[in-house]
C-alpha atoms as a PDB file:
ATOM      1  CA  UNK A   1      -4.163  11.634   3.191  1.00  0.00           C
ATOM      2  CA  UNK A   2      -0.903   9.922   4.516  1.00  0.00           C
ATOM      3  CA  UNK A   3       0.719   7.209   2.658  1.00  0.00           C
ATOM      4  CA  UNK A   4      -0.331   5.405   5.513  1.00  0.00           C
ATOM      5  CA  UNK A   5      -3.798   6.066   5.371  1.00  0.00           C
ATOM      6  CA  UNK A   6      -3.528   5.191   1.714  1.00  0.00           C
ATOM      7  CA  UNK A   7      -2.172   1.876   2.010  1.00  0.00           C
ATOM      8  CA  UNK A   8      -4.830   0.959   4.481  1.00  0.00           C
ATOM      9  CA  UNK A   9      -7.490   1.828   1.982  1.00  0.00           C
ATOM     10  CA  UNK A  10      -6.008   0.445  -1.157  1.00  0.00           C
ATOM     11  CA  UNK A  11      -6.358  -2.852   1.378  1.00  0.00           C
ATOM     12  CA  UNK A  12      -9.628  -2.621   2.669  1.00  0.00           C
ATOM     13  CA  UNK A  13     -10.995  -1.360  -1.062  1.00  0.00           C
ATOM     14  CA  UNK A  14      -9.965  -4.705  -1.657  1.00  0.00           C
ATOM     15  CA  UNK A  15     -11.241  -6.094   1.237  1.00  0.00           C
ATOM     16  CA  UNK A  16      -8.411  -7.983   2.586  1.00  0.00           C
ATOM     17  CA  UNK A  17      -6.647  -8.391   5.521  1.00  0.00           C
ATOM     18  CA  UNK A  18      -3.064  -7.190   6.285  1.00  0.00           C
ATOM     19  CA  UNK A  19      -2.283 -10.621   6.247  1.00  0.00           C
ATOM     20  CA  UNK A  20      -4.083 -10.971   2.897  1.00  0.00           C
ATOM     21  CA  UNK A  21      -2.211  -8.126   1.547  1.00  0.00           C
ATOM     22  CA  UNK A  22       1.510  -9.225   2.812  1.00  0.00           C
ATOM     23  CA  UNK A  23       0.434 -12.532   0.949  1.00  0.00           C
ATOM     24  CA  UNK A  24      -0.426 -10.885  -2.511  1.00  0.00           C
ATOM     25  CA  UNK A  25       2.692  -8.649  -1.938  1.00  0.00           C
ATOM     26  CA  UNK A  26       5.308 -10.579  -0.822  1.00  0.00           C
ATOM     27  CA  UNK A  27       6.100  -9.512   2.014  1.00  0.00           C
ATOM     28  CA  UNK A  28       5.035 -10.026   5.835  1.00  0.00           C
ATOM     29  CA  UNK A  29       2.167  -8.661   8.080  1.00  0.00           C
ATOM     30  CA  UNK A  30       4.367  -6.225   9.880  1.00  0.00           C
ATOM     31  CA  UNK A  31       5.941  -4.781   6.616  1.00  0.00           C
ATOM     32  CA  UNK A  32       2.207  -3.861   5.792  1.00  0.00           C
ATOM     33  CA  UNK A  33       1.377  -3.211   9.144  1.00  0.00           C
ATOM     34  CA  UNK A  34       4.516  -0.550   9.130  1.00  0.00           C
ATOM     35  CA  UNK A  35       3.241   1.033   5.803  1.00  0.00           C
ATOM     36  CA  UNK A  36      -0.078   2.193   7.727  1.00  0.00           C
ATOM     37  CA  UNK A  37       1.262   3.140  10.759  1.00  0.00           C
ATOM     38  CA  UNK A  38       3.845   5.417   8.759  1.00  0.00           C
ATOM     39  CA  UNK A  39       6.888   3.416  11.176  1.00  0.00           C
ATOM     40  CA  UNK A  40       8.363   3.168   7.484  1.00  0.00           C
ATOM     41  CA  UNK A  41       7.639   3.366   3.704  1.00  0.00           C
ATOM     42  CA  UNK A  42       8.048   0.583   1.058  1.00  0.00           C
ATOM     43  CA  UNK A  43      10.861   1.084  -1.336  1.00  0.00           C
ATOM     44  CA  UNK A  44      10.192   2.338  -4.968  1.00  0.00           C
ATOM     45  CA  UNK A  45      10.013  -1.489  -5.993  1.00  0.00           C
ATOM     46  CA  UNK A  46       7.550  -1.623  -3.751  1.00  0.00           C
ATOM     47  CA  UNK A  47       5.681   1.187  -4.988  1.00  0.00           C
ATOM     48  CA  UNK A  48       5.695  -0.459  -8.249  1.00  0.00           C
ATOM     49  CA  UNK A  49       4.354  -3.942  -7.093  1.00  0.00           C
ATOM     50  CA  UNK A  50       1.497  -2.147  -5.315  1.00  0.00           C
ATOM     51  CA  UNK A  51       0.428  -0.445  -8.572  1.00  0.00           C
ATOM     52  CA  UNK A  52       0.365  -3.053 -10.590  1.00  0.00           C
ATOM     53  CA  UNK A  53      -1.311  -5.606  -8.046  1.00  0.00           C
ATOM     54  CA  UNK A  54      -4.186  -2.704  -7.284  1.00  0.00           C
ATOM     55  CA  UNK A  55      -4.768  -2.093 -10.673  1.00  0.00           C
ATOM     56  CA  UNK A  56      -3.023   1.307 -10.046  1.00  0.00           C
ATOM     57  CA  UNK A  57      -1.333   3.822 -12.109  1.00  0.00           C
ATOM     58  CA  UNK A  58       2.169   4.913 -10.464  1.00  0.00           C
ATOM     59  CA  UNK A  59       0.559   8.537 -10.997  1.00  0.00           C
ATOM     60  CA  UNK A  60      -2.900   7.730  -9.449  1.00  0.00           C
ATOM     61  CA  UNK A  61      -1.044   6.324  -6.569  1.00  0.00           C
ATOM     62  CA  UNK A  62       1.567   9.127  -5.728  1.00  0.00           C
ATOM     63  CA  UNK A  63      -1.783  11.651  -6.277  1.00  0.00           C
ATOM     64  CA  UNK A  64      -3.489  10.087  -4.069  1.00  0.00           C
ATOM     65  CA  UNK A  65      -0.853   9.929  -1.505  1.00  0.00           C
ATOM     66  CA  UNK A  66       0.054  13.965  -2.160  1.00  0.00           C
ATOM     67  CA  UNK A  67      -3.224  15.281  -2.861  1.00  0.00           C
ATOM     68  CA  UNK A  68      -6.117  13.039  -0.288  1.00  0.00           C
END
């Protein structure tokens, strides 16, 4: 699975909207909207702040990003 794909279903696993997600993150609509269409990647930062907000390990989320 793409990061992209990923992202998408860390968000709808939590059944929020993009808004919803930009919200809890930080950050706006497109930025999220960006992540999932793979136009661009958050930063490692970012990477961390998603972890910890989805309850996710930095190694569960990297695996799933290189091996879904």
């Amino acid at each position: 699975m793409d990061f992209g794909k990923q992202i998408r279903q860390i968000r709808k696993d939590a059944k929020l909207t993009q808004e919803q997600m930009a919200a809890k993150l930080n950050v706006s609509r497109q930025a999220v909207s960006n992540w999932e269409n793979n136009k661009n990647l958050p930063d490692l930062e970012m990477i961390i702040t998603i972890s910890r907000v989805f309850g996710l390990s930095l190694d569960q989320l990297m695996e799933r990003r290189i091996f879904l």
